[in-house]
PDB file of N, CA and C in Angstrom:
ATOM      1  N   UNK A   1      92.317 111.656 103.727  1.00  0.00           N
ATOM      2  CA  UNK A   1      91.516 112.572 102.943  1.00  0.00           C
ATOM      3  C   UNK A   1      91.850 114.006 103.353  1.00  0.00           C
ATOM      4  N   UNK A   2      91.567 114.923 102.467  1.00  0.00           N
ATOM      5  CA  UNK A   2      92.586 116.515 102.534  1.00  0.00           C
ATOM      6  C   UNK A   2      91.008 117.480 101.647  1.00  0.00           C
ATOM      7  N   UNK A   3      90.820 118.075 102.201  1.00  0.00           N
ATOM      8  CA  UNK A   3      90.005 119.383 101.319  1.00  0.00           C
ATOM      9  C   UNK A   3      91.318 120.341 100.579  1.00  0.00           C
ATOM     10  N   UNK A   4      90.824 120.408  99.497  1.00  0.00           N
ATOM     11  CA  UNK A   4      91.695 121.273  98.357  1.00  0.00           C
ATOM     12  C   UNK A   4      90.188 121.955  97.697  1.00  0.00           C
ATOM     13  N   UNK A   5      91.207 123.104  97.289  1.00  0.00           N
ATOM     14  CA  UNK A   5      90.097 123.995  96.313  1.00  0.00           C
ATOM     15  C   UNK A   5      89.728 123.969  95.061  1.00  0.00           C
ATOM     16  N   UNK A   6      88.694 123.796  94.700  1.00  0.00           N
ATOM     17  CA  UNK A   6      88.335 123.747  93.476  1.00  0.00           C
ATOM     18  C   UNK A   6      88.894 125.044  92.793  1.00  0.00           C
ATOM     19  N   UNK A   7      89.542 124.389  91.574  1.00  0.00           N
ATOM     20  CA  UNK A   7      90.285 125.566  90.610  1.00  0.00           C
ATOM     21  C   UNK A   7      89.288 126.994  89.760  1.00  0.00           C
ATOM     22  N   UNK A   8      87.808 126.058  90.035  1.00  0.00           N
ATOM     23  CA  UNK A   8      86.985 126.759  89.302  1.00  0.00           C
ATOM     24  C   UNK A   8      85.888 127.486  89.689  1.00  0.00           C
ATOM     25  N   UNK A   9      85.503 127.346  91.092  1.00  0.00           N
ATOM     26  CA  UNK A   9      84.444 128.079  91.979  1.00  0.00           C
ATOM     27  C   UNK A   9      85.340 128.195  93.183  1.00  0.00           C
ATOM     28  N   UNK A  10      86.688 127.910  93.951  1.00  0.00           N
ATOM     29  CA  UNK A  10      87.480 128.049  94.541  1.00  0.00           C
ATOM     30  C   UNK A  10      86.691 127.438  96.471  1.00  0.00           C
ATOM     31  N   UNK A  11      85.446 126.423  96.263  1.00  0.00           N
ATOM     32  CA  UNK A  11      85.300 126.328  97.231  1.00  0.00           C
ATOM     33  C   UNK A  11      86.120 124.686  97.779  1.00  0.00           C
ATOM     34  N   UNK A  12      85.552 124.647  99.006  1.00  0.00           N
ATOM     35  CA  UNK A  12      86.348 123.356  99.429  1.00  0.00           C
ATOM     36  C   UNK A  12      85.886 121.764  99.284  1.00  0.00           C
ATOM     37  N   UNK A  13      86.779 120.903  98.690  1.00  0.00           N
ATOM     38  CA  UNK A  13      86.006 119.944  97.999  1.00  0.00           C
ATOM     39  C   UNK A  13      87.050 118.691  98.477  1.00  0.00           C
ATOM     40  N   UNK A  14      86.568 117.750  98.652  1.00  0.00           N
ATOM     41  CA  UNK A  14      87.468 116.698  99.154  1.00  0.00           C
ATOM     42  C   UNK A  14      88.416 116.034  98.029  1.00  0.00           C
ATOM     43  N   UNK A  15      90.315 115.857  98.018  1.00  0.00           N
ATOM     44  CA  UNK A  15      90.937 115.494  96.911  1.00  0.00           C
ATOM     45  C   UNK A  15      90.576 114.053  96.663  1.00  0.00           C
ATOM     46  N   UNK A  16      89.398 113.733  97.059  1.00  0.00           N
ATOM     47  CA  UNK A  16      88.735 112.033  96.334  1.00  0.00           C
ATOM     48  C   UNK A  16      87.849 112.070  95.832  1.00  0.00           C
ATOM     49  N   UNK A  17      87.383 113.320  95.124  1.00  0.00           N
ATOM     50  CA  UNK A  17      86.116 113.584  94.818  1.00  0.00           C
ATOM     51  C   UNK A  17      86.241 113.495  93.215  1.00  0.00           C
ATOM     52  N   UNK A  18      85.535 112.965  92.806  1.00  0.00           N
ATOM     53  CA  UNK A  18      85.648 113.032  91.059  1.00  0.00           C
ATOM     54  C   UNK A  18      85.798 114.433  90.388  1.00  0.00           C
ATOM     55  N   UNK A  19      84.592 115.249  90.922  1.00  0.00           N
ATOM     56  CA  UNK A  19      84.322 116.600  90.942  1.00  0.00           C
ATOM     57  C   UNK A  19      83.750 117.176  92.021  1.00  0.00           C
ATOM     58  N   UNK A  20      83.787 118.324  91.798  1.00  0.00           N
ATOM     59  CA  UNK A  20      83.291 119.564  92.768  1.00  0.00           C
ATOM     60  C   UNK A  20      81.643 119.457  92.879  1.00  0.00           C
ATOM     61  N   UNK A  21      81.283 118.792  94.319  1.00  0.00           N
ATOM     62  CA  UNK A  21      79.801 119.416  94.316  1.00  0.00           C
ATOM     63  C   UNK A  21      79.271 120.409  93.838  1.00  0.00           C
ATOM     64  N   UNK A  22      80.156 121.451  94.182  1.00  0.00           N
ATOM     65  CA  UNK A  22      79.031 122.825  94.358  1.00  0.00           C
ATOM     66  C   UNK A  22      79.221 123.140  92.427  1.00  0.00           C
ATOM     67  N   UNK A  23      80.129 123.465  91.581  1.00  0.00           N
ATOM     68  CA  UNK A  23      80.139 123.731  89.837  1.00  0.00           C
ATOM     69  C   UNK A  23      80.128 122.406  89.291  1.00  0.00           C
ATOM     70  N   UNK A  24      80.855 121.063  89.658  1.00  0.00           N
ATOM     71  CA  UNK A  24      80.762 120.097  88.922  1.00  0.00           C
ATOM     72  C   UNK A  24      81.928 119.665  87.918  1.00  0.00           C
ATOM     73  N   UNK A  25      82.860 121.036  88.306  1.00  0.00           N
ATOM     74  CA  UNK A  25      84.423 120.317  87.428  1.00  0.00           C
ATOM     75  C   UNK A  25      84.852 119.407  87.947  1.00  0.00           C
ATOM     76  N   UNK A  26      85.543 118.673  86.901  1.00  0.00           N
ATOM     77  CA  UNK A  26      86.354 117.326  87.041  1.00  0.00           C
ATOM     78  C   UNK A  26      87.348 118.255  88.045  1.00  0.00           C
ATOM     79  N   UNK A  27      87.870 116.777  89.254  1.00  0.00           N
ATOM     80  CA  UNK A  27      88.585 117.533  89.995  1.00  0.00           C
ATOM     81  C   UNK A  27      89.891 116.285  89.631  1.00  0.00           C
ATOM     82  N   UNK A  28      90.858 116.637  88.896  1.00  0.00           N
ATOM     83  CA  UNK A  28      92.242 116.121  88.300  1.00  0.00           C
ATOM     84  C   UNK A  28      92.784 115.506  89.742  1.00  0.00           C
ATOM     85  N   UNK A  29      92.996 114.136  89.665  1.00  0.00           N
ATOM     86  CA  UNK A  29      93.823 113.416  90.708  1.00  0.00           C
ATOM     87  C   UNK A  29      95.681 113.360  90.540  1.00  0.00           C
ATOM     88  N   UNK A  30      96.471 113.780  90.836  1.00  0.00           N
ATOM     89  CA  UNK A  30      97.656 113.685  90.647  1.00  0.00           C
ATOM     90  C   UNK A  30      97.975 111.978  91.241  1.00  0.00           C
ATOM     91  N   UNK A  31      98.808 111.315  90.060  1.00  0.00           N
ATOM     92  CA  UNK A  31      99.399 110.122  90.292  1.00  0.00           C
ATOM     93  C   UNK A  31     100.886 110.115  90.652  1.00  0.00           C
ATOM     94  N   UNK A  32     101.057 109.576  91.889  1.00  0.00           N
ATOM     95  CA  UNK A  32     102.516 109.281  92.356  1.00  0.00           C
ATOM     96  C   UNK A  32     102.950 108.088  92.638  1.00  0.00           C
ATOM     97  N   UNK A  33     104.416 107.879  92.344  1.00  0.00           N
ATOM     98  CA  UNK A  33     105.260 106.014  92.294  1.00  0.00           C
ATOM     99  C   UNK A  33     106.686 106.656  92.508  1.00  0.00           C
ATOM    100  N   UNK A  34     106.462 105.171  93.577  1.00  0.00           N
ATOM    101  CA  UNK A  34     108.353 105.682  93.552  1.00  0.00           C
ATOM    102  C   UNK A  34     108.856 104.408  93.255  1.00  0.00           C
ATOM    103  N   UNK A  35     110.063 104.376  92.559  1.00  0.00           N
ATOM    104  CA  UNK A  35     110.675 103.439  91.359  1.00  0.00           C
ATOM    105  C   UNK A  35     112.155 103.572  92.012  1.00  0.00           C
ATOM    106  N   UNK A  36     112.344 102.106  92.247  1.00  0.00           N
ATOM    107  CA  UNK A  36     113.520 101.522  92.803  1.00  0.00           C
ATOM    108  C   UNK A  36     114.605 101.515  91.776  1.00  0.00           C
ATOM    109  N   UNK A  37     115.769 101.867  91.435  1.00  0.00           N
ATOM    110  CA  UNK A  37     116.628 101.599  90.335  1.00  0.00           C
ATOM    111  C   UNK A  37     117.856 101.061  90.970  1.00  0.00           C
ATOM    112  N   UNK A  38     118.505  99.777  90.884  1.00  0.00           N
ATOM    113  CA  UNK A  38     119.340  98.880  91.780  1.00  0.00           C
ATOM    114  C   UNK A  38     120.383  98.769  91.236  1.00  0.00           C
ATOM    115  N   UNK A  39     121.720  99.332  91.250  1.00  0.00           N
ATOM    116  CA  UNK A  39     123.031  99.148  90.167  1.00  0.00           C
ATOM    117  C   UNK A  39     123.715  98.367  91.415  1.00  0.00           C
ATOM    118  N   UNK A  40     124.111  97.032  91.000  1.00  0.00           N
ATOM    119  CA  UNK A  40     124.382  95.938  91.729  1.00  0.00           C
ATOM    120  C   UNK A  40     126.152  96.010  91.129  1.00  0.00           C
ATOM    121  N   UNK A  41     126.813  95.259  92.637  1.00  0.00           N
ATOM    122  CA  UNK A  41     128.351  95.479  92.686  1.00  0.00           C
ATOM    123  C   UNK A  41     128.895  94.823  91.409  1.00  0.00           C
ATOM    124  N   UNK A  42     128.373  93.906  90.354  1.00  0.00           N
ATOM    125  CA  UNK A  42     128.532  93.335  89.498  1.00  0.00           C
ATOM    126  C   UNK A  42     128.392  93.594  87.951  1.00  0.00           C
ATOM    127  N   UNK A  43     127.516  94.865  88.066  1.00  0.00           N
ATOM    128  CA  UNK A  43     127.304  96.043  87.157  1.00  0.00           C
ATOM    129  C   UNK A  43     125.951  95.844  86.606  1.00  0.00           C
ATOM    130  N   UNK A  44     125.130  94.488  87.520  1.00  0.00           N
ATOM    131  CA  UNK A  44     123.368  94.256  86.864  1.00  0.00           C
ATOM    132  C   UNK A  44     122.730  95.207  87.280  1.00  0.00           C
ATOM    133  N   UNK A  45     121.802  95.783  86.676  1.00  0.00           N
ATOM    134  CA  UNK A  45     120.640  96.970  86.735  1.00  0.00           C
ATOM    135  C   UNK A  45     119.616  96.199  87.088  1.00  0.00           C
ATOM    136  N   UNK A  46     118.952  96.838  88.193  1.00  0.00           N
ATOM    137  CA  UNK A  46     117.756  96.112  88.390  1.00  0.00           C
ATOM    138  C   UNK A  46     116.493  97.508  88.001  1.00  0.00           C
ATOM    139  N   UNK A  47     115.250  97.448  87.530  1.00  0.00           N
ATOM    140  CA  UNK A  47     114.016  98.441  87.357  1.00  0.00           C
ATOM    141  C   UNK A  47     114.420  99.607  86.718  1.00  0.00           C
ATOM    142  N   UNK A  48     115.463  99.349  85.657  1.00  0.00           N
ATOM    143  CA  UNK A  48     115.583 100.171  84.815  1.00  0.00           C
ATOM    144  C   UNK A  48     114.240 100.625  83.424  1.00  0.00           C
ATOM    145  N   UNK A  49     113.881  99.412  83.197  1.00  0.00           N
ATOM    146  CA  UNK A  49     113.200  98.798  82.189  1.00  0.00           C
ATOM    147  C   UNK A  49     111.797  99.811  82.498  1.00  0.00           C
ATOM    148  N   UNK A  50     111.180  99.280  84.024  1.00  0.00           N
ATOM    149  CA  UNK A  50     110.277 100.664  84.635  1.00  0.00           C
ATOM    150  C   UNK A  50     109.993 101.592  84.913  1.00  0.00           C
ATOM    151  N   UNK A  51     110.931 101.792  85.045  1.00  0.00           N
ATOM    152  CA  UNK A  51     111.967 103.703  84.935  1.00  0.00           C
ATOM    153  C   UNK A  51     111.571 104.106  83.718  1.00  0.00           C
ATOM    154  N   UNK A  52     112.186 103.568  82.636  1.00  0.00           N
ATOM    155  CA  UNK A  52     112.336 104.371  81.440  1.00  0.00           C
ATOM    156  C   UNK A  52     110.611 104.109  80.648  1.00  0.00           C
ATOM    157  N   UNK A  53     110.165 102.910  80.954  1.00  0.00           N
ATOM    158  CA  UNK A  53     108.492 103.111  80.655  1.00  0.00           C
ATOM    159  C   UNK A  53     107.718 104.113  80.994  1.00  0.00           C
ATOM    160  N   UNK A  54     107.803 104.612  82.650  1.00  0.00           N
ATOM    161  CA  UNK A  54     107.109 105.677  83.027  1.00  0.00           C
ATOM    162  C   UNK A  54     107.454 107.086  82.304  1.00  0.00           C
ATOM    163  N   UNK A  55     108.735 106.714  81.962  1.00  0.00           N
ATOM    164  CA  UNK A  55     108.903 108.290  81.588  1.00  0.00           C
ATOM    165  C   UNK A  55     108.507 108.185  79.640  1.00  0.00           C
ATOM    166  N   UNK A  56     109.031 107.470  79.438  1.00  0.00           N
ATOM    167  CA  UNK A  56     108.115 107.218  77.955  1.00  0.00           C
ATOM    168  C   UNK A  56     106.082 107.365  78.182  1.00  0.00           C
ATOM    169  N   UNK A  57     105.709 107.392  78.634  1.00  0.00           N
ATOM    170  CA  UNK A  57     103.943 107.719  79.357  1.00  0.00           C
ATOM    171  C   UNK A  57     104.344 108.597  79.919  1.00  0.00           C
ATOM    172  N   UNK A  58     104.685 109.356  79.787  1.00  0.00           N
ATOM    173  CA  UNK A  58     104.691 110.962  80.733  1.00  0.00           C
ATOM    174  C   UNK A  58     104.966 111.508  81.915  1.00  0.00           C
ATOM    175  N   UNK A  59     105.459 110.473  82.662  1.00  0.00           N
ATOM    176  CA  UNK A  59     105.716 110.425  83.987  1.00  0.00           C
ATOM    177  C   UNK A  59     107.298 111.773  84.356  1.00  0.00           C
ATOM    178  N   UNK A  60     107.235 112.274  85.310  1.00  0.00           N
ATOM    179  CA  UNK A  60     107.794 112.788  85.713  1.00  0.00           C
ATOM    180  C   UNK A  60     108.445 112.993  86.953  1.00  0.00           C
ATOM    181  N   UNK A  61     110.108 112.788  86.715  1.00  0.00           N
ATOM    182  CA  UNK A  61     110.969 112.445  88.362  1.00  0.00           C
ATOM    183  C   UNK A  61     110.792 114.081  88.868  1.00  0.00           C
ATOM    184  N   UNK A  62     110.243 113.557  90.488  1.00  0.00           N
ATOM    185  CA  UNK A  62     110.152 114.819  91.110  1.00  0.00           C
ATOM    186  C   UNK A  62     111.138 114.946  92.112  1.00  0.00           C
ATOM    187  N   UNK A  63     111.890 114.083  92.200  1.00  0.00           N
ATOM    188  CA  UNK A  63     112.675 113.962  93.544  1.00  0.00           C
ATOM    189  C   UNK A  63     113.326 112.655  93.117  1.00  0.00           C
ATOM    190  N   UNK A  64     114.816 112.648  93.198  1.00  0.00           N
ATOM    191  CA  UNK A  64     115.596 111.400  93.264  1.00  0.00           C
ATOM    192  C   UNK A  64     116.776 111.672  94.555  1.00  0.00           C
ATOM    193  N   UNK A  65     117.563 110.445  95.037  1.00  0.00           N
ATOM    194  CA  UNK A  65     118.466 110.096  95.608  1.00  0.00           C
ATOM    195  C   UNK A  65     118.610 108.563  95.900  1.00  0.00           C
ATOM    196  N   UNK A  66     120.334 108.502  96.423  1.00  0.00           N
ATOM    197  CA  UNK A  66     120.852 107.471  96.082  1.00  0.00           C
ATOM    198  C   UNK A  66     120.869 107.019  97.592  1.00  0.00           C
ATOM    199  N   UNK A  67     120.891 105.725  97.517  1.00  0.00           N
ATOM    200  CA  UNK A  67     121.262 105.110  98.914  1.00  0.00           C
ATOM    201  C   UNK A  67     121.822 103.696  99.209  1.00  0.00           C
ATOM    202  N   UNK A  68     123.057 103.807  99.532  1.00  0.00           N
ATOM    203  CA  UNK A  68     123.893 102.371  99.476  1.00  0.00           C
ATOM    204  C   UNK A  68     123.553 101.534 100.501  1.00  0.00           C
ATOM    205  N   UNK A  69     123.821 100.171 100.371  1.00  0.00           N
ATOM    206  CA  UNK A  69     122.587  99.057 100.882  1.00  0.00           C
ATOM    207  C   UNK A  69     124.114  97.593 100.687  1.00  0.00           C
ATOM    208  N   UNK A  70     123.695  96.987 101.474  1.00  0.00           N
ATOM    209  CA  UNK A  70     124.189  95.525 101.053  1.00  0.00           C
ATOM    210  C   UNK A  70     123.003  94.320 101.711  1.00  0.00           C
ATOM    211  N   UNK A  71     123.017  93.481 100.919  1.00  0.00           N
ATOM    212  CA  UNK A  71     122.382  92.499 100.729  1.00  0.00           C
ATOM    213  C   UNK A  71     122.722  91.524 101.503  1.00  0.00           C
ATOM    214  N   UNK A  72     123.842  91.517 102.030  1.00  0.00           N
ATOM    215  CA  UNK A  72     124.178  89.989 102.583  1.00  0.00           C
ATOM    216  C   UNK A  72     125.535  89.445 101.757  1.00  0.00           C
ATOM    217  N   UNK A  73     125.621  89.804 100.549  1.00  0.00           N
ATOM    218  CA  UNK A  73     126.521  89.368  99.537  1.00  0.00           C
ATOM    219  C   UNK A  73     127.222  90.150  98.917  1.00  0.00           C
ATOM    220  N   UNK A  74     126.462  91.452  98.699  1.00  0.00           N
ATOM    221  CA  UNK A  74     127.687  92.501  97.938  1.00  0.00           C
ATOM    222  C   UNK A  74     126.905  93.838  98.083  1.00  0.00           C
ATOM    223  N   UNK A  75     127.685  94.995  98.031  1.00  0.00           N
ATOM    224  CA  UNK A  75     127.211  96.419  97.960  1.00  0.00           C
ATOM    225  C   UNK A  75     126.798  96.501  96.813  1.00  0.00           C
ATOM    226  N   UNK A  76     125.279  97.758  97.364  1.00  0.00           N
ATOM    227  CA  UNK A  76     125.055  98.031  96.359  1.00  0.00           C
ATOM    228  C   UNK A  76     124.308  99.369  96.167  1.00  0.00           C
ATOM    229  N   UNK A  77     124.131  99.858  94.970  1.00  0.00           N
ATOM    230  CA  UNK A  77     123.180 101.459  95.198  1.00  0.00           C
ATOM    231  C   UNK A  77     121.774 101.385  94.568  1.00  0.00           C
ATOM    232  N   UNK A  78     121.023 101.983  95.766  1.00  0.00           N
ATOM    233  CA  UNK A  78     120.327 101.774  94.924  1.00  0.00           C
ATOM    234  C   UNK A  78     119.458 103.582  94.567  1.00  0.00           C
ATOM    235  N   UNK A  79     118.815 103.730  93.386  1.00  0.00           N
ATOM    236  CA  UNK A  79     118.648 105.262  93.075  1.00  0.00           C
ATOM    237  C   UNK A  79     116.896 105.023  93.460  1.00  0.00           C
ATOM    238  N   UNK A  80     116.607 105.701  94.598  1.00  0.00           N
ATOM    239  CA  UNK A  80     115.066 106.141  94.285  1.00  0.00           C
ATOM    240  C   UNK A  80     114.533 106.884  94.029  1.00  0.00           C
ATOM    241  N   UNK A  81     113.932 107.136  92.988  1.00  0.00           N
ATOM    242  CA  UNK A  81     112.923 108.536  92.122  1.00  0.00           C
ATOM    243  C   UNK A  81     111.492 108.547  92.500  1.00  0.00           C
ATOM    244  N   UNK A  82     111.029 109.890  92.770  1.00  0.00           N
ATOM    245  CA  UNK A  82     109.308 109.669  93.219  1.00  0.00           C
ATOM    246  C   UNK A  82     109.456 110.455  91.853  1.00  0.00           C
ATOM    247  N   UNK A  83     108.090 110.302  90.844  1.00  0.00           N
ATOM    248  CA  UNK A  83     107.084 109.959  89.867  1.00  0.00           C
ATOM    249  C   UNK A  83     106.109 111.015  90.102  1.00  0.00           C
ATOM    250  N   UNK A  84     105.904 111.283  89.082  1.00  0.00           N
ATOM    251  CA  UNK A  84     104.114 111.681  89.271  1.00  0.00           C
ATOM    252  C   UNK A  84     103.853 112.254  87.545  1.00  0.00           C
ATOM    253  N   UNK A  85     102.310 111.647  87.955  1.00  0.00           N
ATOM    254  CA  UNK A  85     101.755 112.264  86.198  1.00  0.00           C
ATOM    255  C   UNK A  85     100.578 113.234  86.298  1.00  0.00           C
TER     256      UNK A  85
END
């Protein structure tokens, strides 16, 4: 739990709070996901399908990078994107 300021009486209000005690504005929760995208040595895509849903609903990549991995059986990359709406 984090105190942030209310946008609208600017006092300090906890970011789990629905709204602001002291005026009563809705206090907006930011949503974050981070989404695995797996391009396998064989050319299969893995969580593409989830990827492109979030961003069809409004979702927005705030941060991506790639990071190569093997399985046991073959290399592979995989792309992780953090999200948020």
């Amino acid at each position: 739990m984090a105190l942030i300021n209310c946008p609208e009486c600017h006092k300090s209000v906890s970011d789990q709070a629905r709204s602001c005690p002291n005026c009563g504005r809705p206090i907006k929760r930011e949503e974050q996901r981070t989404v695995y995208v797996i391009q396998r040595a064989n050319g299969r895509v893995e969580g593409y399908e989830e990827f492109s849903q979030l961003q069809r609903d409004g979702w927005q990549v705030i941060s991506e990078h790639d990071e190569a991995d093997w399985d046991g059986e073959a290399p592979f990359t995989r792309v992780v994107y953090q999200m948020r709406r």
